[in-house]
Structures are given as structure tokens and as C-alpha cells.
PDB file of N, CA and C in Angstrom:
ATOM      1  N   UNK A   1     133.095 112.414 149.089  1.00  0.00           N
ATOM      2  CA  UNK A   1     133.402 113.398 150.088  1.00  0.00           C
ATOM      3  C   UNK A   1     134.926 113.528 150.190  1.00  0.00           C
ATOM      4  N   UNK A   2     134.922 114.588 150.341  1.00  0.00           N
ATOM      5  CA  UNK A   2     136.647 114.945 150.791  1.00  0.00           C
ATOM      6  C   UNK A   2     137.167 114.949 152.281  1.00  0.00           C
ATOM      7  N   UNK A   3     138.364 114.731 152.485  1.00  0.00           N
ATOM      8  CA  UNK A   3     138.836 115.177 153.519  1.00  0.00           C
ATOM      9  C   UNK A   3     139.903 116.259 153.750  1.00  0.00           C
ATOM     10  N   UNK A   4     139.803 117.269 154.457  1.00  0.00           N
ATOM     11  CA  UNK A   4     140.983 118.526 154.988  1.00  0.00           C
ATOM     12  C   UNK A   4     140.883 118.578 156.183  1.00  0.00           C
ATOM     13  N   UNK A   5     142.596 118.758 156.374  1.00  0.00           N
ATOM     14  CA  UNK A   5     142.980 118.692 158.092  1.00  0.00           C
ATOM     15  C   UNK A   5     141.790 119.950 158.751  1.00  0.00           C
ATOM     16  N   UNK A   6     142.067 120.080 160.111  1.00  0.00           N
ATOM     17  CA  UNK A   6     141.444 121.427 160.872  1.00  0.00           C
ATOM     18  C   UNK A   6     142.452 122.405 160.281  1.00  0.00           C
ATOM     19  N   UNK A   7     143.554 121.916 160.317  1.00  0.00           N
ATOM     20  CA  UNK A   7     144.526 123.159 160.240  1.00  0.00           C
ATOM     21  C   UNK A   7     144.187 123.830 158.724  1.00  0.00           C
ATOM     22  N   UNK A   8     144.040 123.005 157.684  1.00  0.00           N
ATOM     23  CA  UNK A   8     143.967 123.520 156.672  1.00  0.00           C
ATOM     24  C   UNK A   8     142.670 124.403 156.487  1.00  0.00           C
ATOM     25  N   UNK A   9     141.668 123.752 156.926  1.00  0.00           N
ATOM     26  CA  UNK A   9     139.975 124.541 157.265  1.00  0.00           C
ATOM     27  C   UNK A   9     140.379 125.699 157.895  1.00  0.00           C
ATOM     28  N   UNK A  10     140.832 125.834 158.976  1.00  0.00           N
ATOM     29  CA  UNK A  10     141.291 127.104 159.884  1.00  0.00           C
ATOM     30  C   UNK A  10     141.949 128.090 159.047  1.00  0.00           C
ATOM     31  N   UNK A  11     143.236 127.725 158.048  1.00  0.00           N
ATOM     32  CA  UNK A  11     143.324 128.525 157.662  1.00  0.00           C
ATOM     33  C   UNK A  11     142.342 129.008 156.274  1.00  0.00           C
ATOM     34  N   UNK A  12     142.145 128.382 155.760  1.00  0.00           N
ATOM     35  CA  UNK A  12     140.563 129.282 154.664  1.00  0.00           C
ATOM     36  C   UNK A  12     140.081 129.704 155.547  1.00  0.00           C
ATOM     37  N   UNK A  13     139.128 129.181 156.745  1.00  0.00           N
ATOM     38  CA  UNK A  13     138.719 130.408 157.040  1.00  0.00           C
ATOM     39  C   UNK A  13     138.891 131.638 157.502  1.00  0.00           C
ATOM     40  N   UNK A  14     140.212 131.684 158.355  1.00  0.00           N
ATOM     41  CA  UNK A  14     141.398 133.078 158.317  1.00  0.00           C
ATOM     42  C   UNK A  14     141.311 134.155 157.497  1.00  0.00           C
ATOM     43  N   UNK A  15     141.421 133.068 156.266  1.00  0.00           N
ATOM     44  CA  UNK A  15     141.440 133.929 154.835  1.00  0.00           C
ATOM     45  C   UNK A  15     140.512 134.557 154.282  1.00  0.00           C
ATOM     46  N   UNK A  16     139.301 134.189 154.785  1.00  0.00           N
ATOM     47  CA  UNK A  16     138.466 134.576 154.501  1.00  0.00           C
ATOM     48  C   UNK A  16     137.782 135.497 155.159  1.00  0.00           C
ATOM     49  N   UNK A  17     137.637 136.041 156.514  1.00  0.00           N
ATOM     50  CA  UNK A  17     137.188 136.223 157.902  1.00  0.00           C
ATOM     51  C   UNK A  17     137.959 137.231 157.028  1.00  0.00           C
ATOM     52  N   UNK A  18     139.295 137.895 157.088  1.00  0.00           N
ATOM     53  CA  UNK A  18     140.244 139.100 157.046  1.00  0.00           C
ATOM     54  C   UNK A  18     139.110 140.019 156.120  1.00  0.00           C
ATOM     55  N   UNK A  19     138.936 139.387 155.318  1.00  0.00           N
ATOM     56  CA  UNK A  19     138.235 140.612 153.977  1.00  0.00           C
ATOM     57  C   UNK A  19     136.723 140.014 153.769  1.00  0.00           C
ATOM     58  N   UNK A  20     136.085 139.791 155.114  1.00  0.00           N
ATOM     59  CA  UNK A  20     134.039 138.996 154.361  1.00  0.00           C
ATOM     60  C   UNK A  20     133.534 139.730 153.532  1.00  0.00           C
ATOM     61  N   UNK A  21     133.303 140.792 153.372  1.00  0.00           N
ATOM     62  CA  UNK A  21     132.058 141.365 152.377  1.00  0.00           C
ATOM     63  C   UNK A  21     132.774 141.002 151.291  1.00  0.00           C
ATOM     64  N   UNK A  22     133.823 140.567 150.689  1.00  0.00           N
ATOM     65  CA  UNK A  22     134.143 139.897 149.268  1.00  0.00           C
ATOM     66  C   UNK A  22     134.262 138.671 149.111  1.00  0.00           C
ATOM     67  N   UNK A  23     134.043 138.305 147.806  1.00  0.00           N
ATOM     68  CA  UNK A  23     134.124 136.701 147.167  1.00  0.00           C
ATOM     69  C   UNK A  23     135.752 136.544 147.202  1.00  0.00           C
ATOM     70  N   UNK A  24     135.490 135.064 147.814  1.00  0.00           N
ATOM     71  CA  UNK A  24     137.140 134.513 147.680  1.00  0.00           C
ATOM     72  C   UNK A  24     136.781 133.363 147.103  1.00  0.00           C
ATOM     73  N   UNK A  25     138.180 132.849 146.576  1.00  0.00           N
ATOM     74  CA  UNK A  25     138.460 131.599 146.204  1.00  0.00           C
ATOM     75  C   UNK A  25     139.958 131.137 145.820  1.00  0.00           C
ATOM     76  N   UNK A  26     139.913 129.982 145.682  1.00  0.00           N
ATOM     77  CA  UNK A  26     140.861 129.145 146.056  1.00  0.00           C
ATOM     78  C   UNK A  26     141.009 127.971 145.456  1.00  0.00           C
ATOM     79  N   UNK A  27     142.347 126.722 145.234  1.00  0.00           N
ATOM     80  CA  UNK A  27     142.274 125.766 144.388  1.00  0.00           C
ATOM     81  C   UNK A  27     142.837 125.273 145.607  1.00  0.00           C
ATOM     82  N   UNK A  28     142.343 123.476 145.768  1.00  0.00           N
ATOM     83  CA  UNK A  28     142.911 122.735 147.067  1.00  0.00           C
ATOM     84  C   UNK A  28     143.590 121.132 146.154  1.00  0.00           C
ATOM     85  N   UNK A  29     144.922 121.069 146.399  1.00  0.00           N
ATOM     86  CA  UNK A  29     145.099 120.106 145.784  1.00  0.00           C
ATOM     87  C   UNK A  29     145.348 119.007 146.690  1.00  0.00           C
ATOM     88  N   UNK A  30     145.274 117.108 146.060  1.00  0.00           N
ATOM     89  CA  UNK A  30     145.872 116.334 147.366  1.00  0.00           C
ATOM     90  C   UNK A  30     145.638 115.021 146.447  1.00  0.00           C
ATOM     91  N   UNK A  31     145.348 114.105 147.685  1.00  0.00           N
ATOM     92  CA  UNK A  31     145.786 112.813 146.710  1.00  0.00           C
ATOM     93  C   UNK A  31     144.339 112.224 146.324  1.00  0.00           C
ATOM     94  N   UNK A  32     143.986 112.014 144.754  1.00  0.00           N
ATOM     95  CA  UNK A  32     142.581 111.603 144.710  1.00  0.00           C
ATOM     96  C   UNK A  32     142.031 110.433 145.041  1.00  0.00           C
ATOM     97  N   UNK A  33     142.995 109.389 145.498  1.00  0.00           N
ATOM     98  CA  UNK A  33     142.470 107.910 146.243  1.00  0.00           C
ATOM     99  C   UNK A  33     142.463 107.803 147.717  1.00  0.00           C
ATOM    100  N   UNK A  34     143.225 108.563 147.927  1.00  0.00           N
ATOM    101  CA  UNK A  34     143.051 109.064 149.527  1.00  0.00           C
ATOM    102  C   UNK A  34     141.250 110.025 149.880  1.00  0.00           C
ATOM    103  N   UNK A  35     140.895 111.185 148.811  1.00  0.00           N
ATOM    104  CA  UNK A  35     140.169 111.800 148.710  1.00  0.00           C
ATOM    105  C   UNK A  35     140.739 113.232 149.684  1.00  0.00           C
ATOM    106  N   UNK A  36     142.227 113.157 150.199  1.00  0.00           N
ATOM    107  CA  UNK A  36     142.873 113.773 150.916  1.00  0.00           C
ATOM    108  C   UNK A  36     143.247 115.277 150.861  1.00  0.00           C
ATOM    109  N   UNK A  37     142.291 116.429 151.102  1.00  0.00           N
ATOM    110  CA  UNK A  37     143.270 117.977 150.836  1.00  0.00           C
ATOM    111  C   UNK A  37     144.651 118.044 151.480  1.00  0.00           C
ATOM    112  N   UNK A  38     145.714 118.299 151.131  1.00  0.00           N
ATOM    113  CA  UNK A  38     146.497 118.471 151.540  1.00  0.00           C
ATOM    114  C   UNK A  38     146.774 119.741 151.050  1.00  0.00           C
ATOM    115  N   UNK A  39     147.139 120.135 150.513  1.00  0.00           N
ATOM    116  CA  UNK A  39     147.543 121.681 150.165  1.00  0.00           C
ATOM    117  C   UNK A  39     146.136 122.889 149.877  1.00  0.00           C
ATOM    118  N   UNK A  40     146.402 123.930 150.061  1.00  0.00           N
ATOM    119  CA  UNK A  40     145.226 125.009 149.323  1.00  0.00           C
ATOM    120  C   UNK A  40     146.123 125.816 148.942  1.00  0.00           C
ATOM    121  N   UNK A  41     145.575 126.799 148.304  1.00  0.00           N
ATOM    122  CA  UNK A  41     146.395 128.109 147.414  1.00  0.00           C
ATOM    123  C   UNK A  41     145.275 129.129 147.397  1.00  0.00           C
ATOM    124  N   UNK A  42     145.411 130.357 147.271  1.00  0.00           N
ATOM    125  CA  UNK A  42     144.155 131.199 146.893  1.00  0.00           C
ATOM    126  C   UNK A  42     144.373 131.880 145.221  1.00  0.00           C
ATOM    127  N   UNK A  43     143.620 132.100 145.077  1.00  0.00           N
ATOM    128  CA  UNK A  43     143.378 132.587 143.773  1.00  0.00           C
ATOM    129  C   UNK A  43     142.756 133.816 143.786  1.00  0.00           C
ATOM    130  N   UNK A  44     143.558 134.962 143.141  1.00  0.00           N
ATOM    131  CA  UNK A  44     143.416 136.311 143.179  1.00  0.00           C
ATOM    132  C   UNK A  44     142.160 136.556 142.409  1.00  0.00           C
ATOM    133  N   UNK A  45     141.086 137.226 142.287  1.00  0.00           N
ATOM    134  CA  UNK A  45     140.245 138.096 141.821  1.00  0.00           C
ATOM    135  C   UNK A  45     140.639 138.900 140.725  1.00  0.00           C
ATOM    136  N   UNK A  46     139.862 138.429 139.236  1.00  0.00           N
ATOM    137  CA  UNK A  46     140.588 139.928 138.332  1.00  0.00           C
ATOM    138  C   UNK A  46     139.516 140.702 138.154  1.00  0.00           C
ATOM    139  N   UNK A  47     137.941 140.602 138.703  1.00  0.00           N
ATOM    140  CA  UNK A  47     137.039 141.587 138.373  1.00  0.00           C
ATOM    141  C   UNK A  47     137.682 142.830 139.398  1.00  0.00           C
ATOM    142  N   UNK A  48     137.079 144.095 139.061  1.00  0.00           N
ATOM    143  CA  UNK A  48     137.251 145.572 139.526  1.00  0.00           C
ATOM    144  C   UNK A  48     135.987 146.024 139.859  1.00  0.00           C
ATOM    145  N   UNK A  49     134.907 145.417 139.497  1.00  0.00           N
ATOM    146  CA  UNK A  49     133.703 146.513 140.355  1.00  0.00           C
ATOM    147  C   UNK A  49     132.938 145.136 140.507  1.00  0.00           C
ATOM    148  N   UNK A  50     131.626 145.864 141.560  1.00  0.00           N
ATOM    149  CA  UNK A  50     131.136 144.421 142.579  1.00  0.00           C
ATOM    150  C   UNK A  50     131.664 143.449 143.025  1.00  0.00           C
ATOM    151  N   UNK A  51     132.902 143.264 143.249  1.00  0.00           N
ATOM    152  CA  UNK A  51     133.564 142.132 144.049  1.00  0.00           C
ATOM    153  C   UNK A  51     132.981 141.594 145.269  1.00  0.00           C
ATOM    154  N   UNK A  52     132.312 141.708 145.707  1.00  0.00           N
ATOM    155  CA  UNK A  52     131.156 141.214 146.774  1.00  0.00           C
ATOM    156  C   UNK A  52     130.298 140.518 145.670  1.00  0.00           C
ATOM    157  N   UNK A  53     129.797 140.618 144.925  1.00  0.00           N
ATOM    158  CA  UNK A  53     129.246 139.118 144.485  1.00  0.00           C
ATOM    159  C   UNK A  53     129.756 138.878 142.811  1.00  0.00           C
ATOM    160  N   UNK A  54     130.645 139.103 142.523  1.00  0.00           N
ATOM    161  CA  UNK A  54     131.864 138.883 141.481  1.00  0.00           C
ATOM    162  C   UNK A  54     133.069 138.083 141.597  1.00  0.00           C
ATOM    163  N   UNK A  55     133.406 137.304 140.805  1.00  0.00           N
ATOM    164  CA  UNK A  55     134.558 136.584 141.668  1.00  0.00           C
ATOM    165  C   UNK A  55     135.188 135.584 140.033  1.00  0.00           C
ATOM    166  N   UNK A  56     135.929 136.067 139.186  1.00  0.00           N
ATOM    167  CA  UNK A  56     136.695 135.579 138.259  1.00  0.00           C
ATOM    168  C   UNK A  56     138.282 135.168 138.361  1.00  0.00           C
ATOM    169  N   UNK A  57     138.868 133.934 138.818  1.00  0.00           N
ATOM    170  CA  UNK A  57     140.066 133.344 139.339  1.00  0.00           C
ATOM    171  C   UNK A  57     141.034 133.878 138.305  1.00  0.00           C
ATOM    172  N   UNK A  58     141.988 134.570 138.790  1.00  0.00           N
ATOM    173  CA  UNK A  58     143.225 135.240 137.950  1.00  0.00           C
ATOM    174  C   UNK A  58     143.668 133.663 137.136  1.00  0.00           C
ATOM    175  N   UNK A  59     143.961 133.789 136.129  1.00  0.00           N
ATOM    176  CA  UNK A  59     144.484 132.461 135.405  1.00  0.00           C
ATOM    177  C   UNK A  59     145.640 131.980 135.987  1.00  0.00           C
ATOM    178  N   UNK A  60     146.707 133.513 135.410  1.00  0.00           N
ATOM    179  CA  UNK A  60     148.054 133.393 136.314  1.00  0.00           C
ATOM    180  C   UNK A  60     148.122 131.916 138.192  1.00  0.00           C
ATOM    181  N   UNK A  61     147.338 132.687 138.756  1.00  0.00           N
ATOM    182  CA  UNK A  61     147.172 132.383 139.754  1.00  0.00           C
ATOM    183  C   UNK A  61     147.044 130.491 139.707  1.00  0.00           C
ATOM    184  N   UNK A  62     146.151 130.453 138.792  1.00  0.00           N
ATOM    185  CA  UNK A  62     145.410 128.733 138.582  1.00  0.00           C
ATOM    186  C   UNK A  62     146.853 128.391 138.356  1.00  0.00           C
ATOM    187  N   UNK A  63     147.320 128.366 137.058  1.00  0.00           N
ATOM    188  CA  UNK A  63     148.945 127.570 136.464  1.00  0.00           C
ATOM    189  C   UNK A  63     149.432 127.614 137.383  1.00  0.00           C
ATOM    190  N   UNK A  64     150.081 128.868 138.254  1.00  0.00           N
ATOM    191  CA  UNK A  64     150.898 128.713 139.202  1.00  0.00           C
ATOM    192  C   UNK A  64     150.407 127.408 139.992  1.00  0.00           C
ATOM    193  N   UNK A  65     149.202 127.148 140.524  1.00  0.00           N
ATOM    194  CA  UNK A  65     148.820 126.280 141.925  1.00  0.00           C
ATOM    195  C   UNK A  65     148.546 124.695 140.932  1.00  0.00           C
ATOM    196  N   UNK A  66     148.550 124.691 139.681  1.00  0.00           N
ATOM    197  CA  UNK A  66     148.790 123.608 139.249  1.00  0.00           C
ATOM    198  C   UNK A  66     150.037 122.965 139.065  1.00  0.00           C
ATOM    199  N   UNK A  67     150.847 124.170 138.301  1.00  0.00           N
ATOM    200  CA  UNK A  67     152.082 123.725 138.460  1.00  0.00           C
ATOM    201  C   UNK A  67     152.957 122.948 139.819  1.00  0.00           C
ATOM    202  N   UNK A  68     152.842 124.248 141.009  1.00  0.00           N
ATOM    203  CA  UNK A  68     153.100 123.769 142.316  1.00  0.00           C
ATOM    204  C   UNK A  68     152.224 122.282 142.864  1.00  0.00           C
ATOM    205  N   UNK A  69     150.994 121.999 142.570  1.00  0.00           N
ATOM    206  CA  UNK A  69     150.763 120.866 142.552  1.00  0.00           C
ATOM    207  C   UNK A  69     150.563 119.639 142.115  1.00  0.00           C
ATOM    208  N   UNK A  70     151.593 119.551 140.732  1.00  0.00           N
ATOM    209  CA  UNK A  70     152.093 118.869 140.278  1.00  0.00           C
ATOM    210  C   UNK A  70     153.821 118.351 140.387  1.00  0.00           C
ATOM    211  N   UNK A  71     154.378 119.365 140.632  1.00  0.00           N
ATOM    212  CA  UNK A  71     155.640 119.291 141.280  1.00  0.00           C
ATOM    213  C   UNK A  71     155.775 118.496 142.514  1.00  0.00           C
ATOM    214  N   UNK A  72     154.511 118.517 143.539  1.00  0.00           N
ATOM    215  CA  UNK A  72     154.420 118.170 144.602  1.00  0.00           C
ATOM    216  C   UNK A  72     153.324 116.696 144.600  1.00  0.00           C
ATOM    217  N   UNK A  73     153.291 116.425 143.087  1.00  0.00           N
ATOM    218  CA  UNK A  73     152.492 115.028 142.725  1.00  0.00           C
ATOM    219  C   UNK A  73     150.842 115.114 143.076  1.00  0.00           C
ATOM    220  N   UNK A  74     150.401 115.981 143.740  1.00  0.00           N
ATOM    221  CA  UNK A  74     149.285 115.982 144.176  1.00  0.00           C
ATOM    222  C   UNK A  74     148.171 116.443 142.654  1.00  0.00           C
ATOM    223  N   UNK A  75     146.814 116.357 142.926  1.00  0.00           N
ATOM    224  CA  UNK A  75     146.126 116.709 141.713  1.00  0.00           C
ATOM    225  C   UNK A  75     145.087 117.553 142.526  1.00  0.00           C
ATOM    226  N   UNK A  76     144.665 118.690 141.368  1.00  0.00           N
ATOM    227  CA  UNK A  76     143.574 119.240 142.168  1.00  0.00           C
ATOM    228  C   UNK A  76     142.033 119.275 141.633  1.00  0.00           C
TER     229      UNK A  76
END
């Protein structure tokens, strides 16, 4: 099992609540002996039709939130 603050839960669900009838997603990185989320990132959508039940993570998007969470030592 994992753990994420409220604050971090609160905000996914923010993020999510803004736009419901579409698929979201997201990469959460943190420390894996802790089992700790500490960071999230979202990950852009590259499908164009049915995005309500379609949902392919921009790559771009992934490297970026790996990179940034590796810089920041965390793993996701």
C-alpha cells in the first residue's frame, strides 16, 4: 500500500473534478521504502476522439516527470 498526503489527494482530485466526463492521468513519484507519494505530475492525453474512455499518456509528458523525479531523487 501506498501513502499520499490529503493535500496531495485533494489536489488530483481538483484535477480531476475541473474536466469529469474525461480520462485523466498522472505519474506520482516518492520514496519506495517509505512507500511515500510525495510528488504527482499529470500527464497530457494524445488521443483526439473519445477521450471519455481513451486515455494514451503523452511520452513527452512521462520523461519530463521522470526526469524531474529523478533530479529530486524520488522514483516513480
Amino acid at each position: 500500500m501506498i501513502k499520499i498526503s490529503e493535500e496531495l489527494w485533494n489536489r488530483i482530485v481538483a484535477y480531476v473534478e475541473e474536466d469529469y466526463k474525461y480520462e485523466h492521468c498522472g505519474i506520482m513519484g516518492g520514496d519506495p521504502k517509505t512507500r511515500e507519494v510525495t510528488e504527482v505530475t499529470y500527464a497530457g492525453n494524445v488521443v483526439t476522439e473519445n477521450k471519455e474512455r481513451r486515455y494514451v499518456m503523452n511520452p513527452v509528458d512521462i520523461i519530463h516527470a521522470e526526469k524531474k523525479f529523478a533530479a529530486q531523487g524520488l522514483e516513480n
